[in-house]
N, C-alpha and C. Protein backbone atom coordinates (compact mmCIF):
# COMPACT_ATOMS: atom_id res chain seq x y z
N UNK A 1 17.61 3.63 -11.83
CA UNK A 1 17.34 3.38 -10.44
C UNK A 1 18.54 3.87 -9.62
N UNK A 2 18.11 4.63 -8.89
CA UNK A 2 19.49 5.25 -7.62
C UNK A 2 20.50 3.53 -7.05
N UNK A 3 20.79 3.52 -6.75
CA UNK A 3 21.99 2.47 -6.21
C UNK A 3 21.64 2.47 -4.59
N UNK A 4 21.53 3.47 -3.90
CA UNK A 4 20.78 3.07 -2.94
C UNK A 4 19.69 2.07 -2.79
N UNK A 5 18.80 2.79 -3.74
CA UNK A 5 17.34 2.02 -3.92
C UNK A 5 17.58 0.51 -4.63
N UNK A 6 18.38 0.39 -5.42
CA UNK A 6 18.77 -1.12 -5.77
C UNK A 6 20.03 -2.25 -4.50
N UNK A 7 20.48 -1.39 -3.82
CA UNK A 7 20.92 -1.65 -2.39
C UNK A 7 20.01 -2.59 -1.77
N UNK A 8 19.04 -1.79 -1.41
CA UNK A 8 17.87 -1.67 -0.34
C UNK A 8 17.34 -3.28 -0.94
N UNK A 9 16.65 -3.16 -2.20
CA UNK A 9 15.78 -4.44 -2.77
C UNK A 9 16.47 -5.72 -2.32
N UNK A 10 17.91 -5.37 -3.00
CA UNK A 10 18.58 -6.62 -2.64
C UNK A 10 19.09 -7.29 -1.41
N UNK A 11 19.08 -6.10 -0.58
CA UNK A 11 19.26 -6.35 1.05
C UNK A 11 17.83 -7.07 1.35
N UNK A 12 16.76 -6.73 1.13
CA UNK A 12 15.14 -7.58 1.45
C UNK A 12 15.08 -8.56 0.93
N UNK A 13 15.56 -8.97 -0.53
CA UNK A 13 15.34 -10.19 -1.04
C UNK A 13 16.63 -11.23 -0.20
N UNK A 14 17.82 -10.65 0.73
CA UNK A 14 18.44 -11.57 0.86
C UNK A 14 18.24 -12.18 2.59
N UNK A 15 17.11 -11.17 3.20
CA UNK A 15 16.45 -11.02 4.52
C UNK A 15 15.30 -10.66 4.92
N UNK A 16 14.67 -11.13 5.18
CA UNK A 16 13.16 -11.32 5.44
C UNK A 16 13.07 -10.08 6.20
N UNK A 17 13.80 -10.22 7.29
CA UNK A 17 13.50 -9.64 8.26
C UNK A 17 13.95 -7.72 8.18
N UNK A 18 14.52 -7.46 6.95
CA UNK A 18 14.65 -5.65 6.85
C UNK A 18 12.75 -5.62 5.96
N UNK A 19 12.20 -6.60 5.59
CA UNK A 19 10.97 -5.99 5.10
C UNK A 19 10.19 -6.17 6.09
N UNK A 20 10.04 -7.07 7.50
CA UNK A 20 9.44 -6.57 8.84
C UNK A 20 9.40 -5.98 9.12
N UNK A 21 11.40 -4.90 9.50
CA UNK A 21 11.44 -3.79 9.41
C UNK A 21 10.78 -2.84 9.61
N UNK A 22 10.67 -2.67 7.78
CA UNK A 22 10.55 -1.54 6.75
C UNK A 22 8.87 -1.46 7.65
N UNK A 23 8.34 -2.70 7.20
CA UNK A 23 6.66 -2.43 7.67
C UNK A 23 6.26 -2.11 8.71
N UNK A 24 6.68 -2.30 9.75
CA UNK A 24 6.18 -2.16 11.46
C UNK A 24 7.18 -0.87 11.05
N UNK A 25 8.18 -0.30 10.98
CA UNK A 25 9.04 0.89 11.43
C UNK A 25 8.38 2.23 10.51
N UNK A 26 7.46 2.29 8.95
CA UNK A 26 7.04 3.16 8.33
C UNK A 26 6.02 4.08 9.10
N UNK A 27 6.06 5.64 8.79
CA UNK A 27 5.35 6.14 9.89
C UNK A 27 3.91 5.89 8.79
N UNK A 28 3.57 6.28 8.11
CA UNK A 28 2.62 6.35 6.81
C UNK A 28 2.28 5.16 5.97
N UNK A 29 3.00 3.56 6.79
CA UNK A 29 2.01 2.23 6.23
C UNK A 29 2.72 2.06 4.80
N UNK A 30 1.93 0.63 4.12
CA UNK A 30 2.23 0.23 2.82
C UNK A 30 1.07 -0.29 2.22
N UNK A 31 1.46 -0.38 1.35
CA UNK A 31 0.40 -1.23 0.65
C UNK A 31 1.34 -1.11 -1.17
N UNK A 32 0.45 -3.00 -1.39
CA UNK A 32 0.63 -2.73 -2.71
C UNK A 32 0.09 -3.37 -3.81
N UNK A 33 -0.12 -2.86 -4.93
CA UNK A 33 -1.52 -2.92 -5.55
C UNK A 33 -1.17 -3.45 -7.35
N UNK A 34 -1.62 -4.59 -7.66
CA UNK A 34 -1.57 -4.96 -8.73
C UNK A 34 -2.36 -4.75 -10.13
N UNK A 35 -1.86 -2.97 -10.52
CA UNK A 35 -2.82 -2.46 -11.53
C UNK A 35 -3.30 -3.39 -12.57
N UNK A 36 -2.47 -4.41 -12.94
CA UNK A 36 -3.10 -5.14 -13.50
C UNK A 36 -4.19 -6.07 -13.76
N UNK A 37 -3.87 -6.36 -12.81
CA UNK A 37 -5.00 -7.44 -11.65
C UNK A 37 -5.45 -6.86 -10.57
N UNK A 38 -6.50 -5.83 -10.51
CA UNK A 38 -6.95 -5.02 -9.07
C UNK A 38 -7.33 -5.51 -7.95
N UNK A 39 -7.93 -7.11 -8.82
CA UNK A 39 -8.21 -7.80 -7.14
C UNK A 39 -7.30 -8.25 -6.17
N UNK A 40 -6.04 -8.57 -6.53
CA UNK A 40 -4.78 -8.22 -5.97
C UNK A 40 -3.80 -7.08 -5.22
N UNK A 41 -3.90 -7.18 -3.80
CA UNK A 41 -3.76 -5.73 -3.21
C UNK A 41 -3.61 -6.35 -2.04
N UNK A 42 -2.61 -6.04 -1.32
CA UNK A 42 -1.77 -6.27 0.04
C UNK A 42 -1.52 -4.69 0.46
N UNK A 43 -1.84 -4.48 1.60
CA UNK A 43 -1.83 -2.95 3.07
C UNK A 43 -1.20 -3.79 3.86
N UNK A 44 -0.47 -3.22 4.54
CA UNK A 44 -0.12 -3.62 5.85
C UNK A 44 -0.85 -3.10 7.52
N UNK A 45 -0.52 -3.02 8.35
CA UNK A 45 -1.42 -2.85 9.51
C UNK A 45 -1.97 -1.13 9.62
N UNK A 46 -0.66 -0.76 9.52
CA UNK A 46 -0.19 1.07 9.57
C UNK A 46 -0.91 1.49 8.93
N UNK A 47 -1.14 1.34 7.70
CA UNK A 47 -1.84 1.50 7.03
C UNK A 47 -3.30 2.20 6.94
N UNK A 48 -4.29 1.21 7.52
CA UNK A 48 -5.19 1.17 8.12
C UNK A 48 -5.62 2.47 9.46
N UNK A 49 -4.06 1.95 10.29
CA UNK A 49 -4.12 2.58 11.44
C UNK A 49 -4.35 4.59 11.45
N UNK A 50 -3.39 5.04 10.02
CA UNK A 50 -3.16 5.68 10.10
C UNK A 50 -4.54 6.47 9.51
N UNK A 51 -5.34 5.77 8.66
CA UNK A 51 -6.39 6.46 7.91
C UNK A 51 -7.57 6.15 9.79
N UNK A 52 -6.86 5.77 10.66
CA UNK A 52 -8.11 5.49 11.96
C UNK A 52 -9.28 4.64 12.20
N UNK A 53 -8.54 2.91 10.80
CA UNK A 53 -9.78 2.43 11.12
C UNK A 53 -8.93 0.91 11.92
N UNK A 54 -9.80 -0.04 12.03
CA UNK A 54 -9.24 -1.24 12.83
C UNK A 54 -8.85 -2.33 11.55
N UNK A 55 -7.36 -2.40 11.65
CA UNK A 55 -6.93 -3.06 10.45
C UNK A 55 -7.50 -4.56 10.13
N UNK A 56 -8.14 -4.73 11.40
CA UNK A 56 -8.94 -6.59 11.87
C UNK A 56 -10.39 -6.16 11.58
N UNK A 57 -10.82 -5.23 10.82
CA UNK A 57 -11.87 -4.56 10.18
C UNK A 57 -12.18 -4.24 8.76
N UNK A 58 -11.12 -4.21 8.59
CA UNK A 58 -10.58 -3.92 7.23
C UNK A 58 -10.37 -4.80 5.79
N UNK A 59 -11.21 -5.42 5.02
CA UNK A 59 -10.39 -6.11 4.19
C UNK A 59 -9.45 -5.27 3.53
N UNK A 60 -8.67 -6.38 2.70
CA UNK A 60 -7.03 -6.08 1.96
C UNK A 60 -8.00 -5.79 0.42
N UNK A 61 -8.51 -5.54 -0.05
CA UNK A 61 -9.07 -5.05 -0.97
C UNK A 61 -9.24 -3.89 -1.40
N UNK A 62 -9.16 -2.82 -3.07
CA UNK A 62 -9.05 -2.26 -3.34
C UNK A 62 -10.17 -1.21 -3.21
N UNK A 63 -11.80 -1.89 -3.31
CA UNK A 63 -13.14 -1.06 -2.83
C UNK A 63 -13.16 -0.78 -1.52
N UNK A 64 -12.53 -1.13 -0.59
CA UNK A 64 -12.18 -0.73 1.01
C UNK A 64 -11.50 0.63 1.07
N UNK A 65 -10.65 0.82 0.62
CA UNK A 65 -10.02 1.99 0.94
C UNK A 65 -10.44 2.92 -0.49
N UNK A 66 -11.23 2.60 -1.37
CA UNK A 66 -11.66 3.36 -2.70
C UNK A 66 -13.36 3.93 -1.70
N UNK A 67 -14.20 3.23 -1.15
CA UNK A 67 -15.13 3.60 -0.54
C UNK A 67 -15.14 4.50 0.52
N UNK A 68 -13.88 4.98 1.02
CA UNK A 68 -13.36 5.94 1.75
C UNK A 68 -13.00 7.27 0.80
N UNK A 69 -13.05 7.53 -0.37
CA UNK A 69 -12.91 8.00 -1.20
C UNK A 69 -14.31 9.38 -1.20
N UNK A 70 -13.92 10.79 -0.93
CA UNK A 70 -15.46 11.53 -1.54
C UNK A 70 -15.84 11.46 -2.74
N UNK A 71 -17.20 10.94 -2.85
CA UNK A 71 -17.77 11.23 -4.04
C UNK A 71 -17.29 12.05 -5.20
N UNK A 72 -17.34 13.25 -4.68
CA UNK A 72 -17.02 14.42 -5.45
C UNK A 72 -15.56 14.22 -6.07
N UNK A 73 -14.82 13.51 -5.56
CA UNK A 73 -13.23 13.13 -5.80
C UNK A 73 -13.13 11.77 -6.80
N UNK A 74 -13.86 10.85 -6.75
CA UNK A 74 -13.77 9.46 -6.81
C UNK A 74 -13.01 9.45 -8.69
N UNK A 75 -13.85 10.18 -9.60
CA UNK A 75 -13.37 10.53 -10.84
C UNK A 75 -12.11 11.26 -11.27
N UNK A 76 -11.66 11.93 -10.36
CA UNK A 76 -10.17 12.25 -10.70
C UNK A 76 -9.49 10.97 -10.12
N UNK A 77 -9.72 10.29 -8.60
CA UNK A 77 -8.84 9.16 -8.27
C UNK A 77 -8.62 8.25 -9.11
N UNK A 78 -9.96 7.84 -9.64
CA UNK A 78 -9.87 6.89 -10.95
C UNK A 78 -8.96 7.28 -12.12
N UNK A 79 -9.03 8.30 -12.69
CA UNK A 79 -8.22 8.54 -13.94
C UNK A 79 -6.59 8.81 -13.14
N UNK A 80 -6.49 9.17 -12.13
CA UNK A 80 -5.06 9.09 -11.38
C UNK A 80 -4.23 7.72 -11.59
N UNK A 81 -5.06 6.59 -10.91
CA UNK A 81 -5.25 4.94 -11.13
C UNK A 81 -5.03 4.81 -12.62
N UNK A 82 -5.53 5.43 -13.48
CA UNK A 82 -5.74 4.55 -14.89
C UNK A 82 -4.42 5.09 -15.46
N UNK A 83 -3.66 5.98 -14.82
CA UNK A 83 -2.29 6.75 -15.62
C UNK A 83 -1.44 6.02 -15.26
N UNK A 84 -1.42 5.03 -14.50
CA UNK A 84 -0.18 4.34 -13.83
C UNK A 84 -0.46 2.83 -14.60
């Protein structure tokens, strides 16, 4: 792990408020997703915003933003998903 990037973690775990930050200040949103457990999955607002839909529209769920997905694509996304 870079030392920056282990910087950073430990600066958030010791302040709430750099992962407010991080979330309202990202141009490209977050989200994050528990391969293990898929029904587990937190986006933040940006997120949403940025793919152009209404984040108060949106569930935090993984078939929400997988149903946005083309058809024609959906089988490589999946095996993308299953490598991680």
């Amino acid at each position: 792990m870079n030392y920056l990037e282990k910087e950073l973690r430990e600066l958030v775990k010791k302040d709430d408020s750099i992962f407010d930050f991080l979330q309202e200040s990202t141009l490209d949103g977050m989200w994050y997703w528990d391969l293990t457990n898929q029904e587990e999955e937190w986006m933040n607002i940006v997120f949403w915003e940025r793919l152009g839909y209404d984040p108060d529209q949106m569930p935090a769920k993984a078939e929400a933003w997988m149903g946005l997905i083309n058809p024609e694509d959906m089988e490589i996304a999946k095996a993308k998903i299953a490598e991680h």
